[in-house]
N, C-alpha and C. Protein backbone atom coordinates (compact mmCIF):
# COMPACT_ATOMS: atom_id res chain seq x y z
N UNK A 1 29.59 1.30 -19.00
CA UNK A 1 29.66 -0.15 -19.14
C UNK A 1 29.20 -0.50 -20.54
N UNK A 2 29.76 -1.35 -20.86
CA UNK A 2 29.21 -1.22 -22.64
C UNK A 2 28.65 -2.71 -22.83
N UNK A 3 27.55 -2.22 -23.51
CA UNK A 3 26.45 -3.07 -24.01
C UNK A 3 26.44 -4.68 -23.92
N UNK A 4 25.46 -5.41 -22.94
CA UNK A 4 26.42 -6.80 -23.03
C UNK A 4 27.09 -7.48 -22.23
N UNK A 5 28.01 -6.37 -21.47
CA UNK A 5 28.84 -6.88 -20.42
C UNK A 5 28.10 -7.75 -18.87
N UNK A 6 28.41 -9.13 -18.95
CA UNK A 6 28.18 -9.71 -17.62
C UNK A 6 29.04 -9.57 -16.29
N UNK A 7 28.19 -9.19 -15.49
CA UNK A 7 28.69 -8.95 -14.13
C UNK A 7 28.58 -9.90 -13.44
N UNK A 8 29.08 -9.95 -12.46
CA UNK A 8 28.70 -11.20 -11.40
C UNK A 8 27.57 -10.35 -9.90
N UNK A 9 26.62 -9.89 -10.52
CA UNK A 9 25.87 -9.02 -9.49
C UNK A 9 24.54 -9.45 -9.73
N UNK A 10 23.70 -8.87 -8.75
CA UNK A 10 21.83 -9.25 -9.04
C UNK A 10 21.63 -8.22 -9.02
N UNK A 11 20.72 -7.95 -10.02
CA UNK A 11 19.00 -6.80 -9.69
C UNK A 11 18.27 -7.39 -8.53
N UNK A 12 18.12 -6.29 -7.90
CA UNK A 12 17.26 -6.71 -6.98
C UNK A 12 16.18 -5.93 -7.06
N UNK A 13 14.64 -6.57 -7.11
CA UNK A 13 13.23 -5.46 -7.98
C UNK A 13 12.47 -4.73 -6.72
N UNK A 14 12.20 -4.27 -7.06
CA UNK A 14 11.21 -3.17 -6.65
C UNK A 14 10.45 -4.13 -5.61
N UNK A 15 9.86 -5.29 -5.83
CA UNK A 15 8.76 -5.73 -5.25
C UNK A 15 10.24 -6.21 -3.48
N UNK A 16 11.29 -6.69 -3.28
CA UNK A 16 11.65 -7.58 -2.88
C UNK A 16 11.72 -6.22 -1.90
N UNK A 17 12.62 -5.28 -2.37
CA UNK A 17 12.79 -3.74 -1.77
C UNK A 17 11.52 -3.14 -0.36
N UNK A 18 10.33 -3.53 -1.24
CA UNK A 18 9.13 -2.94 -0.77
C UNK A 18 9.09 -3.91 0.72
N UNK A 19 9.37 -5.06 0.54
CA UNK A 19 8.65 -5.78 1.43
C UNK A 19 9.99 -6.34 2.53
N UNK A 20 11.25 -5.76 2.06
CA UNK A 20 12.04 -5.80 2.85
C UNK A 20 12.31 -4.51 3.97
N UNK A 21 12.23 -3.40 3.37
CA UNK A 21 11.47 -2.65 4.21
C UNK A 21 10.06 -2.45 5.21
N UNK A 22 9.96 -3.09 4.86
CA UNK A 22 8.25 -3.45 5.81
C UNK A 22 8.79 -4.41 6.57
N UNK A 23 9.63 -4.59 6.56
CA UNK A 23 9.98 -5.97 7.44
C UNK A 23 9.30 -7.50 7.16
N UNK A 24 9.09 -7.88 5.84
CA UNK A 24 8.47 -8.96 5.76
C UNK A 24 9.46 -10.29 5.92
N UNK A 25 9.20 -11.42 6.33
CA UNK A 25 10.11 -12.11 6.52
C UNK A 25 9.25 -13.26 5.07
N UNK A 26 10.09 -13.24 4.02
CA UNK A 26 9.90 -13.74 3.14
C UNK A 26 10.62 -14.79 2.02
N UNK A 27 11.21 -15.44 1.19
CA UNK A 27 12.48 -16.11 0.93
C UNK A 27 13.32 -15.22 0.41
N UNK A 28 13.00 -14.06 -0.19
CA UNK A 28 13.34 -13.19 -1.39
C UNK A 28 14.13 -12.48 -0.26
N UNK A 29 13.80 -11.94 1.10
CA UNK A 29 13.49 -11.15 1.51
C UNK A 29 15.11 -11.39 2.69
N UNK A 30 15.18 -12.74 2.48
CA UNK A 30 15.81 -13.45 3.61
C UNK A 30 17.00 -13.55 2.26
N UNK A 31 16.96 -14.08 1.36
CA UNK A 31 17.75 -13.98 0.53
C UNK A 31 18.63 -12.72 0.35
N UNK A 32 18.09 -11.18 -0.18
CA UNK A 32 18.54 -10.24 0.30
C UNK A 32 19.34 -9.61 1.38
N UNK A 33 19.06 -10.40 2.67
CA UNK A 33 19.59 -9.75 3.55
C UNK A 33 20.72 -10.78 3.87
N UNK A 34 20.55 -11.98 3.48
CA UNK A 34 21.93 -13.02 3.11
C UNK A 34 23.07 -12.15 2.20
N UNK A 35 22.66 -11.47 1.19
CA UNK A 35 23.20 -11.08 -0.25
C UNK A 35 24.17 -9.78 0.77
N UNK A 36 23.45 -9.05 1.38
CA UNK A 36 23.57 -7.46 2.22
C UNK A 36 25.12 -7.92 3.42
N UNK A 37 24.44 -9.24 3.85
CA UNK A 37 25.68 -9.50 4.92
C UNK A 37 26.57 -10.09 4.27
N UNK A 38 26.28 -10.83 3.01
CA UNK A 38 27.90 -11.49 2.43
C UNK A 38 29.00 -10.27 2.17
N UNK A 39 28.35 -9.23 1.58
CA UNK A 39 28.56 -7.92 1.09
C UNK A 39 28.53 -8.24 -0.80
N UNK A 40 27.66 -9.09 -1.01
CA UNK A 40 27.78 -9.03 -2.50
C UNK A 40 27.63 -8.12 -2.92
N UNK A 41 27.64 -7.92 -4.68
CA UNK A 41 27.20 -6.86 -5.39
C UNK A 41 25.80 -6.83 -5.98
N UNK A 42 24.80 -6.24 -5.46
CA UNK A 42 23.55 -5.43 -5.52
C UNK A 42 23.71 -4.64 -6.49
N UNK A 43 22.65 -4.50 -7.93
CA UNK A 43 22.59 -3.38 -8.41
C UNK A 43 20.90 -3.11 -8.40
N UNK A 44 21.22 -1.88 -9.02
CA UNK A 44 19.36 -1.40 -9.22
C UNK A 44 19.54 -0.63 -10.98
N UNK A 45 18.23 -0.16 -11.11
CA UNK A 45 18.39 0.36 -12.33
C UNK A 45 17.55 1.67 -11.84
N UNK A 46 17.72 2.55 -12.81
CA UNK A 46 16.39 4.26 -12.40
C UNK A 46 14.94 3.66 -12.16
N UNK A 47 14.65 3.23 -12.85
CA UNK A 47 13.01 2.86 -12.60
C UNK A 47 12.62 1.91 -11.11
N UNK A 48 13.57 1.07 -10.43
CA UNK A 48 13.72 0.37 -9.09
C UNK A 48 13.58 1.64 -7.97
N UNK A 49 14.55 2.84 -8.41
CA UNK A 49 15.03 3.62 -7.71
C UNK A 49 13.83 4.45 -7.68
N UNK A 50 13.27 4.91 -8.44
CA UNK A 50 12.02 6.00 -7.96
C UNK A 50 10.90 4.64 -8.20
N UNK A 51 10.41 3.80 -7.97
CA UNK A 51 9.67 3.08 -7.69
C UNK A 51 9.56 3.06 -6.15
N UNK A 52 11.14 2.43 -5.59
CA UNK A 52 10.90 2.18 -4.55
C UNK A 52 11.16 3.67 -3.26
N UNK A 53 12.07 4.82 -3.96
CA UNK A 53 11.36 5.92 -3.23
C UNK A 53 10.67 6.89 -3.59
N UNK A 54 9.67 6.63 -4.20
CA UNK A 54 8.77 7.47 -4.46
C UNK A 54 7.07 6.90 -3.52
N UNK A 55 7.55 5.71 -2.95
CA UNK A 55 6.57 4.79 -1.93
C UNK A 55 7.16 5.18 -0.31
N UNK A 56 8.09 5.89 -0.52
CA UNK A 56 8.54 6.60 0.97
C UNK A 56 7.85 7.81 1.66
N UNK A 57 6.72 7.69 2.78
CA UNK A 57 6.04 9.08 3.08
C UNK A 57 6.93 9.70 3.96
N UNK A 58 8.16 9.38 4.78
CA UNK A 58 8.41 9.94 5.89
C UNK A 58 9.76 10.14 5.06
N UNK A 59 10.25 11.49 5.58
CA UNK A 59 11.56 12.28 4.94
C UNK A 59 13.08 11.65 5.42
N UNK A 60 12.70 11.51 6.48
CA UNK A 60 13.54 10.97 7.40
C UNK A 60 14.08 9.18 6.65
N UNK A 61 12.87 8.66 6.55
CA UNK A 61 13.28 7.10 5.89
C UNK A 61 13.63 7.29 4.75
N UNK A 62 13.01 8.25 3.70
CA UNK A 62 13.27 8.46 2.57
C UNK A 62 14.58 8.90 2.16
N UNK A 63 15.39 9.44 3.06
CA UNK A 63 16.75 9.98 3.20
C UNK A 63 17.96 8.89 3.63
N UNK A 64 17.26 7.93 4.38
CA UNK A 64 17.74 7.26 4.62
C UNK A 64 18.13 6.08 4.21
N UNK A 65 17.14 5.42 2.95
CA UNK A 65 16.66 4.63 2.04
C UNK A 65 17.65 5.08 0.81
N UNK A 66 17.78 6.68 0.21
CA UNK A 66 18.29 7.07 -0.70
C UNK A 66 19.64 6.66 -0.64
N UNK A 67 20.56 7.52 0.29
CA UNK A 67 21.39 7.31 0.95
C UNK A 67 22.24 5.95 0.72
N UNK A 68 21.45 4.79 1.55
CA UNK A 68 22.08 3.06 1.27
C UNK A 68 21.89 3.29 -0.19
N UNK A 69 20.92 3.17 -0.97
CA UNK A 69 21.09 2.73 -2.50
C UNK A 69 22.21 3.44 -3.36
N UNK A 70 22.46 4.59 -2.59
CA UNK A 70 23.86 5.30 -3.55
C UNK A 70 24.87 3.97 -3.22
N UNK A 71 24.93 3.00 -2.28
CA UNK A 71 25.87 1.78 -2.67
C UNK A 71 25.75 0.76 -3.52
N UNK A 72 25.03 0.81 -4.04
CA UNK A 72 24.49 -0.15 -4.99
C UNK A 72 24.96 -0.03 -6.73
N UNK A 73 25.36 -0.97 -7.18
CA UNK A 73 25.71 -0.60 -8.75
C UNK A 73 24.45 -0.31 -8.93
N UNK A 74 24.58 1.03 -10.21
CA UNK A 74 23.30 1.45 -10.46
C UNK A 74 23.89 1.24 -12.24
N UNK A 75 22.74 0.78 -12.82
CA UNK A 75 22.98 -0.18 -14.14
C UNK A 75 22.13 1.60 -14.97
N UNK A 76 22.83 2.02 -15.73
CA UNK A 76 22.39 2.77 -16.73
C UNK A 76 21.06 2.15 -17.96
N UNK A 77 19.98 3.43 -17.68
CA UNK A 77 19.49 2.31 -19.16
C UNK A 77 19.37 3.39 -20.20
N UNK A 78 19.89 2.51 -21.46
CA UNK A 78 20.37 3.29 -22.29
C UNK A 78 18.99 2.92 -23.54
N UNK A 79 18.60 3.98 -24.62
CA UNK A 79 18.09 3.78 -25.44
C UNK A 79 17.90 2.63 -25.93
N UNK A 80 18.72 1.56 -26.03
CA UNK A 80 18.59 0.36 -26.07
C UNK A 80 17.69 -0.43 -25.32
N UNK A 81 17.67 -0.12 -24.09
CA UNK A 81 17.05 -0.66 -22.43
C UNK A 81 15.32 -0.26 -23.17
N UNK A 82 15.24 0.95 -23.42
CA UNK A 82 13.72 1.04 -24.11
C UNK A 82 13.11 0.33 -25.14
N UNK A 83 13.66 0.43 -25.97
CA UNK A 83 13.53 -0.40 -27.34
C UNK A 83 13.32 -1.96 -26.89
N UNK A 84 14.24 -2.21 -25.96
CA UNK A 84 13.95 -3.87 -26.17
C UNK A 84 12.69 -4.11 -24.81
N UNK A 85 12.41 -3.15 -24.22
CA UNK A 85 11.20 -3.14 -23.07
C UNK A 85 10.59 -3.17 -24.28
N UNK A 86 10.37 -2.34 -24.94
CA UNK A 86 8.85 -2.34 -25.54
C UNK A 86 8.96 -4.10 -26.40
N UNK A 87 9.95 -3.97 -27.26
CA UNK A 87 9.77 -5.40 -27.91
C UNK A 87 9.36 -6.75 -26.78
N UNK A 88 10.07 -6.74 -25.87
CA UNK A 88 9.64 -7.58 -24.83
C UNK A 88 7.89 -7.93 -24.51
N UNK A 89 7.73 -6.78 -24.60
CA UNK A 89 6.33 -6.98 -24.15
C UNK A 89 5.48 -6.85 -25.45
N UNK A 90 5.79 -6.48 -26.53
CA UNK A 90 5.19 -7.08 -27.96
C UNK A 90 5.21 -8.76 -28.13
N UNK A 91 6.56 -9.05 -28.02
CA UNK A 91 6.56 -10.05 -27.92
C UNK A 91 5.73 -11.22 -27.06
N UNK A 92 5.68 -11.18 -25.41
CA UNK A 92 4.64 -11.79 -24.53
C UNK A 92 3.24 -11.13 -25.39
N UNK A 93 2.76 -10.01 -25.66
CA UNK A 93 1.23 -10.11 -26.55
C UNK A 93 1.15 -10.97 -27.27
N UNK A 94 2.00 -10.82 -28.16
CA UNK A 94 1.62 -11.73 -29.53
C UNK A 94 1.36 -13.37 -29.08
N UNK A 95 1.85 -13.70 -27.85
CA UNK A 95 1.35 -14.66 -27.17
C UNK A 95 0.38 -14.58 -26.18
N UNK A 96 -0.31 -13.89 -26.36
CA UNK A 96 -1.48 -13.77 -25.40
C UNK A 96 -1.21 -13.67 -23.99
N UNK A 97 0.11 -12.81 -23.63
CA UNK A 97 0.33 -12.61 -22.11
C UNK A 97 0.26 -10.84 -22.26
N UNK A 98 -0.19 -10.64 -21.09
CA UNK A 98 -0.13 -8.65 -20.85
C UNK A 98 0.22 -9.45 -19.45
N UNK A 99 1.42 -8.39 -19.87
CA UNK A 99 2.47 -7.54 -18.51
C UNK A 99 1.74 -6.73 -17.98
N UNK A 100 1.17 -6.42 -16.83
CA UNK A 100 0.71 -5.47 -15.89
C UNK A 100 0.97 -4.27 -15.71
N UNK A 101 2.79 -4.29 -15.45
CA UNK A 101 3.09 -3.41 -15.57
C UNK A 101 4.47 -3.10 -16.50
N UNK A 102 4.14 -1.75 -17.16
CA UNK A 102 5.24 -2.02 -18.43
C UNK A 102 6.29 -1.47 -17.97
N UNK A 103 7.03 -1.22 -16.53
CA UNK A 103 7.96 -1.05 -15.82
C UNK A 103 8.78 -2.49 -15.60
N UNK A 104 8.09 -3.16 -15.69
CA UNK A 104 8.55 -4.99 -15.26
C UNK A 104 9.45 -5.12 -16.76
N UNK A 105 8.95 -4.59 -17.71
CA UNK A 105 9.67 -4.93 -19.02
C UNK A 105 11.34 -4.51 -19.47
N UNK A 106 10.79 -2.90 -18.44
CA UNK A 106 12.06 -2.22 -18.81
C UNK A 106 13.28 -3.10 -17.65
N UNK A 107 12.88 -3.43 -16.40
CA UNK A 107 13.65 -3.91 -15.79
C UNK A 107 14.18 -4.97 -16.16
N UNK A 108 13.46 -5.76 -16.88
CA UNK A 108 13.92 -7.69 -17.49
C UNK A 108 15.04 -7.04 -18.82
N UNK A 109 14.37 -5.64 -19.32
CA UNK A 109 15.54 -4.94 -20.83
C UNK A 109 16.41 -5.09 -19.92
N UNK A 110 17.17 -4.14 -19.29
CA UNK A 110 18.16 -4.17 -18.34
C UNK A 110 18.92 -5.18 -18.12
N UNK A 111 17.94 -6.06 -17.74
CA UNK A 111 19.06 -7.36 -16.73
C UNK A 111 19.19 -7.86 -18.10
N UNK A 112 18.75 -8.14 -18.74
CA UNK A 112 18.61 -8.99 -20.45
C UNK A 112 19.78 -9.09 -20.87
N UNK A 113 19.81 -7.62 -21.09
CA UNK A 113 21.32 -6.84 -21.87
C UNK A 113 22.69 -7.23 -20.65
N UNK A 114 22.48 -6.99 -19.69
CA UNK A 114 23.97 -7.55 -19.19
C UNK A 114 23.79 -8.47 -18.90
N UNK A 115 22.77 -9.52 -18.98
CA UNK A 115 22.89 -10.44 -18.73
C UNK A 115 23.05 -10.71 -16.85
N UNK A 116 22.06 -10.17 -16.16
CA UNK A 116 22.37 -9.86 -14.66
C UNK A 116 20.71 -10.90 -14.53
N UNK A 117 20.66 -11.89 -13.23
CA UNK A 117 19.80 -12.34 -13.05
C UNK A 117 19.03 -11.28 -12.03
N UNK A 118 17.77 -11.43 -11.86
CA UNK A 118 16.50 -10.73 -10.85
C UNK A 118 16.34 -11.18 -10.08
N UNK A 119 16.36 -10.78 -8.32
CA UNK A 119 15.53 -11.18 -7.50
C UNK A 119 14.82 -10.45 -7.17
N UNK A 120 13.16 -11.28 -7.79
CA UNK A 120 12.07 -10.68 -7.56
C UNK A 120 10.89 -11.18 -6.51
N UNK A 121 9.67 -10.77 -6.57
CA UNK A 121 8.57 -11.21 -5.84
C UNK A 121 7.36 -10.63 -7.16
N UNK A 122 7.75 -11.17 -8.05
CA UNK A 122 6.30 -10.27 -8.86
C UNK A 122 5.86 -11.49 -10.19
N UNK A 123 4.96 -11.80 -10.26
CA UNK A 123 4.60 -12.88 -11.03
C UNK A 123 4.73 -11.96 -12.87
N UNK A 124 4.78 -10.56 -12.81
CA UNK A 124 5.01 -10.53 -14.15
C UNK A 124 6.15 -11.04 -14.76
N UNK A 125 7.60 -11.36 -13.75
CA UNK A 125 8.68 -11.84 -14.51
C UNK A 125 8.87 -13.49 -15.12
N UNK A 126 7.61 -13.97 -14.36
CA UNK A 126 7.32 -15.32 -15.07
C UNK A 126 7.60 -15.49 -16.08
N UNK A 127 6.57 -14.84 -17.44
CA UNK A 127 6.77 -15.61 -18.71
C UNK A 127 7.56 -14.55 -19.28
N UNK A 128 8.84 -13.74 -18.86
CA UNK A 128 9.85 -12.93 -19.48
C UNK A 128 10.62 -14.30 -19.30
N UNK A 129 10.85 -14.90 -18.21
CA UNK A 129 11.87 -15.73 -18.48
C UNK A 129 11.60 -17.20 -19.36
N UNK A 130 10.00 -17.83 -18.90
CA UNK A 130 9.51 -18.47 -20.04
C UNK A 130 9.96 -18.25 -21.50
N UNK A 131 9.68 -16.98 -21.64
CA UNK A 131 9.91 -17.22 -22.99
C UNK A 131 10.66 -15.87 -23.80
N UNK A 132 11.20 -15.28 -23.08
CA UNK A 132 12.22 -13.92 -23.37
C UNK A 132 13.73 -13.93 -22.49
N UNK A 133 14.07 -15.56 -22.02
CA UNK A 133 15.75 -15.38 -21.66
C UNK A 133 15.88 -14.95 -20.21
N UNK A 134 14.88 -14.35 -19.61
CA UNK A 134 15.19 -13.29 -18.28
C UNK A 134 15.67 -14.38 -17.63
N UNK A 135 16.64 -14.16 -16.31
CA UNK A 135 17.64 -15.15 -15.75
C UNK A 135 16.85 -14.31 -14.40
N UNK A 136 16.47 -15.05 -13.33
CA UNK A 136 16.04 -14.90 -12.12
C UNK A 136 16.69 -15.79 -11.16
N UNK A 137 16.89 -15.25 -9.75
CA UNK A 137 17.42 -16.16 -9.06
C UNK A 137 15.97 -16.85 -8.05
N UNK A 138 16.33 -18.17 -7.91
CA UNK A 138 15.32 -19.04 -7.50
C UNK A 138 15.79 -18.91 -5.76
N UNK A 139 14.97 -19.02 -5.13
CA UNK A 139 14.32 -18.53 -3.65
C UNK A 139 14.00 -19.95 -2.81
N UNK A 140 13.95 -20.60 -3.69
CA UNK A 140 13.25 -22.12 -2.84
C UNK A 140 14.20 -22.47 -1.86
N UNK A 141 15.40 -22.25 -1.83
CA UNK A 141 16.26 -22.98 -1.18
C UNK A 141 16.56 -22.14 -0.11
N UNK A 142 16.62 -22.51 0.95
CA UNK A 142 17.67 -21.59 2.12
C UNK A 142 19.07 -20.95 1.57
N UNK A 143 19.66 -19.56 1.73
CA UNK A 143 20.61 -19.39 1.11
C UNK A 143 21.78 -19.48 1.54
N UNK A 144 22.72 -20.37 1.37
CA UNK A 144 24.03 -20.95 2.12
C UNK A 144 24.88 -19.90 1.46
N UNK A 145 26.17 -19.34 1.81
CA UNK A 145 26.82 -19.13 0.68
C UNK A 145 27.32 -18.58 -0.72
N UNK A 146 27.68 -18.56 -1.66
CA UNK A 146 27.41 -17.80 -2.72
C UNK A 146 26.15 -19.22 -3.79
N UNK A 147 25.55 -19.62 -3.26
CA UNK A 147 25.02 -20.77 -3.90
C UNK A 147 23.84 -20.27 -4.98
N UNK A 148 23.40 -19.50 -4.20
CA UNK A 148 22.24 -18.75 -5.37
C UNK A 148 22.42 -19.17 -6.80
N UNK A 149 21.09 -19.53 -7.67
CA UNK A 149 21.07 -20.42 -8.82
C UNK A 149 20.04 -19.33 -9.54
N UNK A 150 21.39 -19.00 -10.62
CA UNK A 150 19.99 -18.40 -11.54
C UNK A 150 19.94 -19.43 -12.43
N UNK A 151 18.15 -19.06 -13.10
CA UNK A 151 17.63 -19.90 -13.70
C UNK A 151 17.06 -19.00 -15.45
N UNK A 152 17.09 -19.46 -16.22
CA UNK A 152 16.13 -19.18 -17.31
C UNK A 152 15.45 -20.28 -17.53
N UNK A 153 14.40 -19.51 -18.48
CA UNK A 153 13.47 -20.60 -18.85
C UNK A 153 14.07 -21.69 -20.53
């Protein structure tokens, strides 16, 4: 896929993954499984992917977990995807924000570059979209439809 290109798909993060498996009934969570029955397009990136099974203890789920995500567009990250993680989060310093975790950065590089919005549950993607462009989809609403609204800051 070359550099840039917008899809009409979501990232879906690590945090939404975790707690949709646990069975949490959450907006993100309910959103997702709206997204799963429309049959939209879901992608992930490598770092989503061993995030969220490398939190798998049982072989059996873990196989099973792997398995579904081989359906998922899986978004390459390319040397580029690094470079602009790290600038990302130079950038929030120099404003007096620390990212928690510097995995959150590489994922916002990712969606950045194609321009793919996030559905997350993690307060580090806050001020990526404040003030670094990140496009997230907003949760407040019940999800009708293809209605989902991404937002930047």
């Amino acid at each position: 896929m070359a550099e840039g290109t917008t899809l009409d798909v979501t990232i879906v993060d690590t945090t939404v993954w975790i707690d949709f498996f646990r069975g949490k009934n959450t907006p993100e969570t309910e959103m997702l499984q709206h997204m799963l029955n429309a049959g939209e397009d879901i992608c992930i990136c490598g770092v989503i992917l061993t995030e969220v099974l490398q939190g798998i203890r049982e072989d059996a789920d873990y196989k099973a977990v792997a398995s579904r995500f081989e359906a998922f567009v899986f978004l390459p990250m390319h040397h580029s995807a690094f470079v602009s993680s790290a600038q990302l989060y130079r950038t929030l310093r120099r404003r007096g924000i620390t990212i928690r975790n510097a995995v959150d950065c590489m994922i916002a590089a990712v969606a950045i570059e194609h321009d793919i919005p996030i559905l997350h549950h993690d307060r580090d993607f806050d001020p990526l979209v404040e003030h670094c462009g990140l496009k997230v989809i907003k949760t407040r609403e019940k999800p009708t439809g293809k209605s989902r609204k991404a937002t930047r800051g």
